[in-house]
PDB file of N, CA and C in Angstrom:
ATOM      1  N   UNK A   1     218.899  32.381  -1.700  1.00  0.00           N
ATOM      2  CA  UNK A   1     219.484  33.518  -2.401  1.00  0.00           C
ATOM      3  C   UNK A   1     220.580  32.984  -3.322  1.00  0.00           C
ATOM      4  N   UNK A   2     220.484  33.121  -4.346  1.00  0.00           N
ATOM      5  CA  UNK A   2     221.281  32.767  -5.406  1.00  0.00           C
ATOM      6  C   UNK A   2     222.842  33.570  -5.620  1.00  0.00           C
ATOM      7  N   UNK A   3     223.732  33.086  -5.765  1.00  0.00           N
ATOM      8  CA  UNK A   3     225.002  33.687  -6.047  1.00  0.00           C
ATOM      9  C   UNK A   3     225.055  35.567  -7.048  1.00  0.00           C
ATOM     10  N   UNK A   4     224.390  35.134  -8.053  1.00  0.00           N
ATOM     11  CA  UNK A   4     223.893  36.700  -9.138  1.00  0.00           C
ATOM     12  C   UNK A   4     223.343  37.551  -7.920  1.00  0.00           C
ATOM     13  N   UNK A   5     222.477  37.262  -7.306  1.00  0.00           N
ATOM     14  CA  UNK A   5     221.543  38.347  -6.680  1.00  0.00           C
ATOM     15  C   UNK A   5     222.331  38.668  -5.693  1.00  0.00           C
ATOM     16  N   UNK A   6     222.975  37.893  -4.899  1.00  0.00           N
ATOM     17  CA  UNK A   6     224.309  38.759  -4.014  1.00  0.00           C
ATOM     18  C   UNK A   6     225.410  39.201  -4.572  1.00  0.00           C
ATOM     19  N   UNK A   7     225.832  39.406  -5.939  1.00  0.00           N
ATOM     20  CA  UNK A   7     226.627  40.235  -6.665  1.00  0.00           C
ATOM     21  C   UNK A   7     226.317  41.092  -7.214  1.00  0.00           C
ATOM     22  N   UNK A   8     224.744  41.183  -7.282  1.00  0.00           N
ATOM     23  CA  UNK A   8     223.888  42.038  -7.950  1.00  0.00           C
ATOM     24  C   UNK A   8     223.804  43.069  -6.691  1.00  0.00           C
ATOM     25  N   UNK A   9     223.147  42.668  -5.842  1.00  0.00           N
ATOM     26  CA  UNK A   9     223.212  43.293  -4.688  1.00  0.00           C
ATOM     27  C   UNK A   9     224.212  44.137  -4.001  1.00  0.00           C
ATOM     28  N   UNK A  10     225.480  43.802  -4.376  1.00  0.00           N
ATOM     29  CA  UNK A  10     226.792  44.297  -3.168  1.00  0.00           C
ATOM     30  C   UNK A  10     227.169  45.425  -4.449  1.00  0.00           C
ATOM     31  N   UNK A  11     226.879  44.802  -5.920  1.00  0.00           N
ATOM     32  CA  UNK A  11     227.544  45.889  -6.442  1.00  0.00           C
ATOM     33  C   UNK A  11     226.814  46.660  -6.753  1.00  0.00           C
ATOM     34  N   UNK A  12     225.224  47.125  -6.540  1.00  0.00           N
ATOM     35  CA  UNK A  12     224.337  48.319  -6.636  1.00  0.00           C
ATOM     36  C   UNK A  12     224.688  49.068  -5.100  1.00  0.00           C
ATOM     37  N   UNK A  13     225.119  48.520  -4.326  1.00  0.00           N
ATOM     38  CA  UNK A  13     225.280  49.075  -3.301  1.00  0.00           C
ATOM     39  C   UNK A  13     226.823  49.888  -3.122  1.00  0.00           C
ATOM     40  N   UNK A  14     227.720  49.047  -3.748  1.00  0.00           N
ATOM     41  CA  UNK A  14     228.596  49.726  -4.001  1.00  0.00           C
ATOM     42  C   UNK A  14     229.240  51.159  -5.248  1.00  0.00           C
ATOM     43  N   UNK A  15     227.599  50.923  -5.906  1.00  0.00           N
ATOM     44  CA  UNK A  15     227.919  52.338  -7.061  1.00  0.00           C
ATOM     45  C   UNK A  15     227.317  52.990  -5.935  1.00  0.00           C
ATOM     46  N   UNK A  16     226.043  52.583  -5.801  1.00  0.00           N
ATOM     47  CA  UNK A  16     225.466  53.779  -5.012  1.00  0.00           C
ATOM     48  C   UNK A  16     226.392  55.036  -3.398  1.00  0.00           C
ATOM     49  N   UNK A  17     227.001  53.785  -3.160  1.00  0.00           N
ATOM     50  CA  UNK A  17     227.919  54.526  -2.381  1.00  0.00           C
ATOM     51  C   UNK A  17     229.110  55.574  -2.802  1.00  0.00           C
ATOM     52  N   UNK A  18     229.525  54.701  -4.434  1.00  0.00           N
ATOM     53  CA  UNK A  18     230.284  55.947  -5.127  1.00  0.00           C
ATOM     54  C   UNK A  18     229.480  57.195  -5.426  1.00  0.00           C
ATOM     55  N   UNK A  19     228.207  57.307  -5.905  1.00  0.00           N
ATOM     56  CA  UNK A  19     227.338  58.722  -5.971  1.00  0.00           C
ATOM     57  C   UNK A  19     227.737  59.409  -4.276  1.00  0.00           C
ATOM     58  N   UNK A  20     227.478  59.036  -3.761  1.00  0.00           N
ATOM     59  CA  UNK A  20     227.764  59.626  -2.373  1.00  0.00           C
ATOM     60  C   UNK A  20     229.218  60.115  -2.061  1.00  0.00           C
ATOM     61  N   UNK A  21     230.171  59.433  -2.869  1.00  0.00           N
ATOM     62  CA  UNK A  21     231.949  59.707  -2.516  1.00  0.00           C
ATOM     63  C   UNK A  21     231.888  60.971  -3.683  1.00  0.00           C
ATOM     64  N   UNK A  22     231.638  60.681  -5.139  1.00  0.00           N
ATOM     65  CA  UNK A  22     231.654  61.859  -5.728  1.00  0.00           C
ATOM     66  C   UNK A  22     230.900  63.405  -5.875  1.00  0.00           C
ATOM     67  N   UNK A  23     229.590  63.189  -4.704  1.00  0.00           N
ATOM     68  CA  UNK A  23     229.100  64.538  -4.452  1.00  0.00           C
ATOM     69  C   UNK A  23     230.028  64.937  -3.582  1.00  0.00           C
ATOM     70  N   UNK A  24     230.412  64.488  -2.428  1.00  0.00           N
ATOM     71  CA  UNK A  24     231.160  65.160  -1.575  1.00  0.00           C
ATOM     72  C   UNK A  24     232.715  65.973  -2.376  1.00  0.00           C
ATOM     73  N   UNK A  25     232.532  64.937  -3.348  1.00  0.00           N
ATOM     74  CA  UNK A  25     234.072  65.903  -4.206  1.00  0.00           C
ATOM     75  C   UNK A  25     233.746  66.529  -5.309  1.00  0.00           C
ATOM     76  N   UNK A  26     232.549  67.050  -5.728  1.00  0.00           N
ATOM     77  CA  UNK A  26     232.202  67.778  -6.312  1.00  0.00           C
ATOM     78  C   UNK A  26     232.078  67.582  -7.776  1.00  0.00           C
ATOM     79  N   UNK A  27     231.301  66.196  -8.132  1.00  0.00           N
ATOM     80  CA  UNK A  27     232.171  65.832  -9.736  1.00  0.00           C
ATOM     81  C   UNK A  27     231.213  66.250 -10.507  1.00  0.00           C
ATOM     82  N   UNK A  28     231.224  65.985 -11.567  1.00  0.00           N
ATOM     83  CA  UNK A  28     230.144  66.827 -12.895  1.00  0.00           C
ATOM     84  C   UNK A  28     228.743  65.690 -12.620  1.00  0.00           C
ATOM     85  N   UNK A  29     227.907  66.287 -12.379  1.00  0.00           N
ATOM     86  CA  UNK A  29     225.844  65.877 -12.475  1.00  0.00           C
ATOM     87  C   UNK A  29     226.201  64.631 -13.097  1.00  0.00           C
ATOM     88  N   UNK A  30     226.399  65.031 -14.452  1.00  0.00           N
ATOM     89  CA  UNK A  30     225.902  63.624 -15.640  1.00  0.00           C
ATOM     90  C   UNK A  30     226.752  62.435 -15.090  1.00  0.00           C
ATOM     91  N   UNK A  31     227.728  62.198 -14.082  1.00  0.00           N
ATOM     92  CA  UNK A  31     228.321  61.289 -14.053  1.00  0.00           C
ATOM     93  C   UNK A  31     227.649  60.729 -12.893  1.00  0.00           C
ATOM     94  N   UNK A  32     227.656  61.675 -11.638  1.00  0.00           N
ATOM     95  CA  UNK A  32     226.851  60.984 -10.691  1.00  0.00           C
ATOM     96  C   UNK A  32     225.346  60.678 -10.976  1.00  0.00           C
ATOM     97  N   UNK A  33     224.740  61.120 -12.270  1.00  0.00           N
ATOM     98  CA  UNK A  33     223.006  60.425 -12.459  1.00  0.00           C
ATOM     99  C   UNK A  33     223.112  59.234 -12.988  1.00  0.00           C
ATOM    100  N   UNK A  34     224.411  58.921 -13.708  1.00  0.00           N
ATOM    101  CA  UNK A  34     224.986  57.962 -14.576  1.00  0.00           C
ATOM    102  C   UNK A  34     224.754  56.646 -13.175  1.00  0.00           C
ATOM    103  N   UNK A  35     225.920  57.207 -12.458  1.00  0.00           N
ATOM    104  CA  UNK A  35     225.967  56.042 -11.464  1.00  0.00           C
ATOM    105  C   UNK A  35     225.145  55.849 -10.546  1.00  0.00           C
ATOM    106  N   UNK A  36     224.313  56.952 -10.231  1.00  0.00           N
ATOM    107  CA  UNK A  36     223.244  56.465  -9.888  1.00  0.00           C
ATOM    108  C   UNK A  36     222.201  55.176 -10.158  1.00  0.00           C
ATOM    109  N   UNK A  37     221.795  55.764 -11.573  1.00  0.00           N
ATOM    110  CA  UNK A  37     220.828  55.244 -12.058  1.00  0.00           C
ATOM    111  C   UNK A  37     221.417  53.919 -12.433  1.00  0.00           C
ATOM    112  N   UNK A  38     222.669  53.205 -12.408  1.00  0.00           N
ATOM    113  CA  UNK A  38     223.175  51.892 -12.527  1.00  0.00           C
ATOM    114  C   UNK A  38     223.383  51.268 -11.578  1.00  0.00           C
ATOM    115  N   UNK A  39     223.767  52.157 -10.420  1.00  0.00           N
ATOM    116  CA  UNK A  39     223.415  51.724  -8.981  1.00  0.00           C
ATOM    117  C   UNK A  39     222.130  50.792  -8.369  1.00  0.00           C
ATOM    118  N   UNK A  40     221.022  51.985  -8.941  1.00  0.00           N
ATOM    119  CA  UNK A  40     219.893  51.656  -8.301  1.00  0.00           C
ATOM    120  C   UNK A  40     219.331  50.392  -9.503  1.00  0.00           C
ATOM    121  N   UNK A  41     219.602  50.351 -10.740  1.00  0.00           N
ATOM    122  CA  UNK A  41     218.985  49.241 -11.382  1.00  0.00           C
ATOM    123  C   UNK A  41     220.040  47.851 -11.208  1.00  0.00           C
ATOM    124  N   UNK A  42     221.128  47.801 -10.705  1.00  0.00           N
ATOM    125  CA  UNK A  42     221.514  46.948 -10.479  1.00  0.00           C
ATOM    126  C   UNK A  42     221.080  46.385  -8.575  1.00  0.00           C
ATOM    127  N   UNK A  43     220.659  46.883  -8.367  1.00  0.00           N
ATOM    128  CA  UNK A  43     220.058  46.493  -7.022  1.00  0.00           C
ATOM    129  C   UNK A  43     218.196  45.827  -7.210  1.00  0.00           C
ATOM    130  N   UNK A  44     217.847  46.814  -8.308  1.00  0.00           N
ATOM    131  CA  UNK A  44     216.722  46.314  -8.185  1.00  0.00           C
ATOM    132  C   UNK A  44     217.117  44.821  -8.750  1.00  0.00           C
ATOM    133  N   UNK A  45     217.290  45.019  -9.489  1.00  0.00           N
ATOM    134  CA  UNK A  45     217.543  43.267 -10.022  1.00  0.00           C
ATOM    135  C   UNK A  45     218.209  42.195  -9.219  1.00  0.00           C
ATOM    136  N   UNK A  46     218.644  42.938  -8.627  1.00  0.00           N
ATOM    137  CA  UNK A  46     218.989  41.905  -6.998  1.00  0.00           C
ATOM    138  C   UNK A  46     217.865  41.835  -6.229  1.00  0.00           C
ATOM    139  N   UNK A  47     217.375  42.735  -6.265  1.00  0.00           N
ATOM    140  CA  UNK A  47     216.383  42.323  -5.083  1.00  0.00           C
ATOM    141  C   UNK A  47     215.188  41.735  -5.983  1.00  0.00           C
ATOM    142  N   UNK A  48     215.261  41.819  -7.247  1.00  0.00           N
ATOM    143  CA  UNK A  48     213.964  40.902  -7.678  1.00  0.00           C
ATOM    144  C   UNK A  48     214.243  39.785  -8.109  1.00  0.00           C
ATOM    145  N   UNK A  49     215.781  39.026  -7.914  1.00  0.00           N
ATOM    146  CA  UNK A  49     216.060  37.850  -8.188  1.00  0.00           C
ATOM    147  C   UNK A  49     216.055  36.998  -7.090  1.00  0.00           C
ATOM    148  N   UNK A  50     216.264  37.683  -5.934  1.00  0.00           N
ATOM    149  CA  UNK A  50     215.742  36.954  -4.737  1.00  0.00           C
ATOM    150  C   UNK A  50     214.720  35.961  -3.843  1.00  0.00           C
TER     151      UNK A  50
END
C-alpha cells in the first residue's frame, strides 16, 4: 500500500464522515452532495491505487 492511497483513503473517509456531522446539523443539500461526492471519489481512488 503506497503512502497516496492511505491519504487518499483516510481523507475520503474523513469527508464522508463530515456529510454525516452536517446532516445531523441541518446544513444546506448542495453542500453535503458536494462533500459527498468528494468523499466518495477520493476513496475510490484509494482503493483503486491499492
Amino acid at each position: 500500500m503506497s503512502g497516496i492511497a492511505v491519504v487518499l483513503i483516510a481523507l475520503g473517509l474523513f469527508l464522508i464522515g463530515g456529510v454525516v456531522s452536517f446532516v445531523k446539523q441541518g446544513m444546506p443539500k448542495g453542500v453535503i452532495v458536494l462533500l459527498g461526492l468528494c468523499g466518495a471519489m477520493s476513496l475510490a481512488a484509494g482503493l483503486l491505487r491499492v
